[in-house]
C-alpha atoms as a PDB file:
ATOM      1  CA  UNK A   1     -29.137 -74.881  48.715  1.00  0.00           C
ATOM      2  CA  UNK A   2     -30.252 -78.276  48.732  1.00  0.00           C
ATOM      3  CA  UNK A   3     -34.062 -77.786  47.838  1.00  0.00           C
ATOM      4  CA  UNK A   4     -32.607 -75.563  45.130  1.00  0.00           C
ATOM      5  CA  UNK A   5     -31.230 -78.446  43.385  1.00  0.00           C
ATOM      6  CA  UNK A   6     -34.381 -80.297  44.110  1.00  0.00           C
ATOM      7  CA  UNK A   7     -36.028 -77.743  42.146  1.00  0.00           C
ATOM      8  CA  UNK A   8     -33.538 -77.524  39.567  1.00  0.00           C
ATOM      9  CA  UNK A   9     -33.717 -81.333  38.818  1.00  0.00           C
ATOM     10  CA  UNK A  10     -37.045 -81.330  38.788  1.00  0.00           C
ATOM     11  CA  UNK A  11     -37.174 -78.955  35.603  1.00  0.00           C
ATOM     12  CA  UNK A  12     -34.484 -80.799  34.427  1.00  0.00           C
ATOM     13  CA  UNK A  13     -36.600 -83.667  34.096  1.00  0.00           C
ATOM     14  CA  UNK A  14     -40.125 -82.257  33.374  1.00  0.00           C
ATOM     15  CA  UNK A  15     -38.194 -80.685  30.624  1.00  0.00           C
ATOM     16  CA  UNK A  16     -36.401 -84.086  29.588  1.00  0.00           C
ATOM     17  CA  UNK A  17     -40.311 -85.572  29.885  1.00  0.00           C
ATOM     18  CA  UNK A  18     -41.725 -83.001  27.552  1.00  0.00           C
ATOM     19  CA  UNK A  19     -39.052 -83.310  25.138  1.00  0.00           C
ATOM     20  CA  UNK A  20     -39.855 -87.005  24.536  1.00  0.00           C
ATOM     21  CA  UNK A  21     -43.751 -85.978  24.432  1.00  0.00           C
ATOM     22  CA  UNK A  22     -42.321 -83.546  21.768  1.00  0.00           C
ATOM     23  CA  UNK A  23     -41.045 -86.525  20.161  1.00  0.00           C
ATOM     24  CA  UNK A  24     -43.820 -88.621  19.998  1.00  0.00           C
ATOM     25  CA  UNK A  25     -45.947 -85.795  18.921  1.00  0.00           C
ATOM     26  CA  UNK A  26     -44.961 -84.639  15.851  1.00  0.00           C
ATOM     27  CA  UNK A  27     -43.194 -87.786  15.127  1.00  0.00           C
ATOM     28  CA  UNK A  28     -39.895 -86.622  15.160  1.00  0.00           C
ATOM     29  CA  UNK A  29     -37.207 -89.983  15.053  1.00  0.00           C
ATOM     30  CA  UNK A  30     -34.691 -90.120  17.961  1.00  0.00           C
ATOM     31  CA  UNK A  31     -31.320 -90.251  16.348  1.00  0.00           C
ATOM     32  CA  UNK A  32     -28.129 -89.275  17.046  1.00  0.00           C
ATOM     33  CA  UNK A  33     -27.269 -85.542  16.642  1.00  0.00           C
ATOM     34  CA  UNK A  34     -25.844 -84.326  13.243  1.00  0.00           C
ATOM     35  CA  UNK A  35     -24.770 -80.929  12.604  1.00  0.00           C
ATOM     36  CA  UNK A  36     -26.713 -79.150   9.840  1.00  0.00           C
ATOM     37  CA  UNK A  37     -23.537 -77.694   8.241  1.00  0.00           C
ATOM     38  CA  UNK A  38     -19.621 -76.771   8.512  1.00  0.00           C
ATOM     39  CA  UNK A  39     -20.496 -73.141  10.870  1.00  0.00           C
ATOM     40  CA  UNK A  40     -22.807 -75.130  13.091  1.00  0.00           C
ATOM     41  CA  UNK A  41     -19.789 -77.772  13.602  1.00  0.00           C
ATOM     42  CA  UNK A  42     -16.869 -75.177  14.196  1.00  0.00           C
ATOM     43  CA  UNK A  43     -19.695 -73.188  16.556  1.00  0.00           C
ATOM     44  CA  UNK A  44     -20.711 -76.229  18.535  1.00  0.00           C
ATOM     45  CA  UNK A  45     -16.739 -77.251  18.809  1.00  0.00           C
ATOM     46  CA  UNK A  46     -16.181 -73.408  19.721  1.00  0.00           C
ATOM     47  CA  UNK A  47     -18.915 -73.726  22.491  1.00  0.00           C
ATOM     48  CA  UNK A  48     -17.286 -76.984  23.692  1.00  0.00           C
ATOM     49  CA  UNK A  49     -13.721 -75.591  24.615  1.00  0.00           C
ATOM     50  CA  UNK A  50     -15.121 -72.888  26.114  1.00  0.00           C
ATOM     51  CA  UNK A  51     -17.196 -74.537  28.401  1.00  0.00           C
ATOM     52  CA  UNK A  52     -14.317 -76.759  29.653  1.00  0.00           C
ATOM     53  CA  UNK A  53     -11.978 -74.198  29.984  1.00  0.00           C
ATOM     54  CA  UNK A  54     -14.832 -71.964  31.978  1.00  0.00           C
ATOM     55  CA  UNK A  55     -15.453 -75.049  34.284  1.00  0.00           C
ATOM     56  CA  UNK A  56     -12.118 -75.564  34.865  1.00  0.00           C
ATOM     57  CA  UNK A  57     -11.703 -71.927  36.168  1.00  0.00           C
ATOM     58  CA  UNK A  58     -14.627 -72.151  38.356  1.00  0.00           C
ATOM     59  CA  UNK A  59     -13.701 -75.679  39.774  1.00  0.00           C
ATOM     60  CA  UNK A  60     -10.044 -74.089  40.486  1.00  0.00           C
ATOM     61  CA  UNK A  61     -11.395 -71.166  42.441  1.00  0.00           C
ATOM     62  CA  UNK A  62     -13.206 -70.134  45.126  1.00  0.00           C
ATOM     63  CA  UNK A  63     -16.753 -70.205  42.629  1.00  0.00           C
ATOM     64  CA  UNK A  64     -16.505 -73.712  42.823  1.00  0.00           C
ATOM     65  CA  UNK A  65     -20.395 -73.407  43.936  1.00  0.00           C
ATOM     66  CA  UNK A  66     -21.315 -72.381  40.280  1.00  0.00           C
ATOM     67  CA  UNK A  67     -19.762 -75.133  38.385  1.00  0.00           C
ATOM     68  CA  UNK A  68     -23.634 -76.613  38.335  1.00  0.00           C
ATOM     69  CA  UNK A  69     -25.124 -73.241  36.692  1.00  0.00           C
ATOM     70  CA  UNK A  70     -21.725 -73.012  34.415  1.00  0.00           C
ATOM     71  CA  UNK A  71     -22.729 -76.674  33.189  1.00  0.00           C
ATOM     72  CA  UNK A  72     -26.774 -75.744  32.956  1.00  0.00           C
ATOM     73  CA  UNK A  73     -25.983 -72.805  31.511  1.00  0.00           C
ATOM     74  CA  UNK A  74     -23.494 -74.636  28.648  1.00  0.00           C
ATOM     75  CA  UNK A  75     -26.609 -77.148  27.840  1.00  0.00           C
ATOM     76  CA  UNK A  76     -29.222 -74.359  27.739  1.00  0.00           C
ATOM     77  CA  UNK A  77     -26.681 -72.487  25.398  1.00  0.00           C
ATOM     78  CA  UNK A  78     -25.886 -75.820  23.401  1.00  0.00           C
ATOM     79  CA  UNK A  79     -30.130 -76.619  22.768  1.00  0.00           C
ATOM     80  CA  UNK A  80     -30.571 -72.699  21.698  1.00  0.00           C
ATOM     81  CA  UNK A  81     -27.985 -72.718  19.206  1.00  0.00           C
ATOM     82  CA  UNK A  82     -29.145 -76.384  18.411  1.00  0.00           C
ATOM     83  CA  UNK A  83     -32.769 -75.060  18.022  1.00  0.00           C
ATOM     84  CA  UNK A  84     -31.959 -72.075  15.792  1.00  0.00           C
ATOM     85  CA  UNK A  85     -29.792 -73.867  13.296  1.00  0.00           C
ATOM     86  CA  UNK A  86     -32.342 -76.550  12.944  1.00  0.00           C
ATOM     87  CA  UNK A  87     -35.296 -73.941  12.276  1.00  0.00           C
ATOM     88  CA  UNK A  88     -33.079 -71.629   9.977  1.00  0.00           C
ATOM     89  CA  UNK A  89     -30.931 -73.854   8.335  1.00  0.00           C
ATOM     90  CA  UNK A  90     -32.360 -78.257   8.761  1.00  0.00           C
ATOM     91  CA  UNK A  91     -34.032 -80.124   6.244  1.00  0.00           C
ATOM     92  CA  UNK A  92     -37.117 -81.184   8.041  1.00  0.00           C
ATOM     93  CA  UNK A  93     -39.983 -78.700   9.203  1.00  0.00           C
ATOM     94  CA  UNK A  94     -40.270 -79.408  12.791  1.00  0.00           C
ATOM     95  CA  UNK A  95     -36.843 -80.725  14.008  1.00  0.00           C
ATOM     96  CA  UNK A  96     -35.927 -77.942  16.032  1.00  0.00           C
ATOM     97  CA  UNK A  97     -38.994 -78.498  18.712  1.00  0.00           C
ATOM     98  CA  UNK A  98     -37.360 -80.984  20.982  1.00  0.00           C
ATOM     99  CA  UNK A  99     -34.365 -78.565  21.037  1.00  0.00           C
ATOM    100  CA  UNK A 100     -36.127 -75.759  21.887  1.00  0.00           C
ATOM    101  CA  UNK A 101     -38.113 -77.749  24.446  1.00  0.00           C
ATOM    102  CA  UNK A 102     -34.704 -78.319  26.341  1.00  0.00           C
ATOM    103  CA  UNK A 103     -33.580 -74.882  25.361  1.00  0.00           C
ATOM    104  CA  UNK A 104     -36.565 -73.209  28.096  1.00  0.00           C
ATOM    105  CA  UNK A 105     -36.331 -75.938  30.508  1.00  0.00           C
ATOM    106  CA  UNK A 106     -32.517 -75.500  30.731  1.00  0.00           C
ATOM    107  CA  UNK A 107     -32.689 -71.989  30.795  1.00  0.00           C
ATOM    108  CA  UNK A 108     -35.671 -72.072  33.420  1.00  0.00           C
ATOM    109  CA  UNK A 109     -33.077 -74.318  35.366  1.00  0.00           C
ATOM    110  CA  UNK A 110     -29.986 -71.740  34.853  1.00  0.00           C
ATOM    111  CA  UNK A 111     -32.488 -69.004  36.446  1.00  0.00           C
ATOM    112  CA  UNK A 112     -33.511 -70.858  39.495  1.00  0.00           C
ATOM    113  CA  UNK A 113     -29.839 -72.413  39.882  1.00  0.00           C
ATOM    114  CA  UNK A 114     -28.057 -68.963  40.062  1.00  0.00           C
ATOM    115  CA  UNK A 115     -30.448 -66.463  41.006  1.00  0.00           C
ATOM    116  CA  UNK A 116     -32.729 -68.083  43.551  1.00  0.00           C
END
């Protein structure tokens, strides 16, 4: 289990990494996140309560051993949604790349922290 997690942080950063490269790339600023409009808000707040409320039932139980996929899983979901409201609906061209950079590396991580 441990060299699991090894693996999994690895991603975790590689993907962190490759999002900054993103950055620096295509010159995208680093600034604090901003919703693009009132669904992606009520969606992202949506997300939120359901992720505590999901970790909160795995913590309680038995499947206390998935809490770390249940939290991978809520940032992988959080960067996708991220990544496709930025594309369909944000201002500039090429502000959705660094979110769907951590979009594949968190699901990547998700995959290797529940199925392997």
């Amino acid at each position: 289990m441990i060299e699991i997690m090894v693996i999994v942080a690895f991603i975790l950063f590689v993907t962190l990494i490759s999002r900054f490269y993103v950055h620096i790339k295509y010159d995208i600023p680093v600034e604090i996140y901003r919703t693009v409009n009132q669904f992606h808000k009520r969606l992202e707040i949506g997300l939120v309560i359901m992720f505590v409320v999901t970790l909160i039932i795995f913590i309680l139980t038995p499947l206390h051993t998935f809490a770390t996929a249940v939290v991978i899983g809520y940032f992988a979901t959080e960067s996708g949604v991220r990544a496709y409201m930025e594309y369909k609906h944000g201002i500039e061209e090429k502000a959705h790349l660094p979110e769907l950079v951590s979009a594949v590396g968190c699901s990547v991580a998700f995959i290797f922290a529940v199925f392997i």
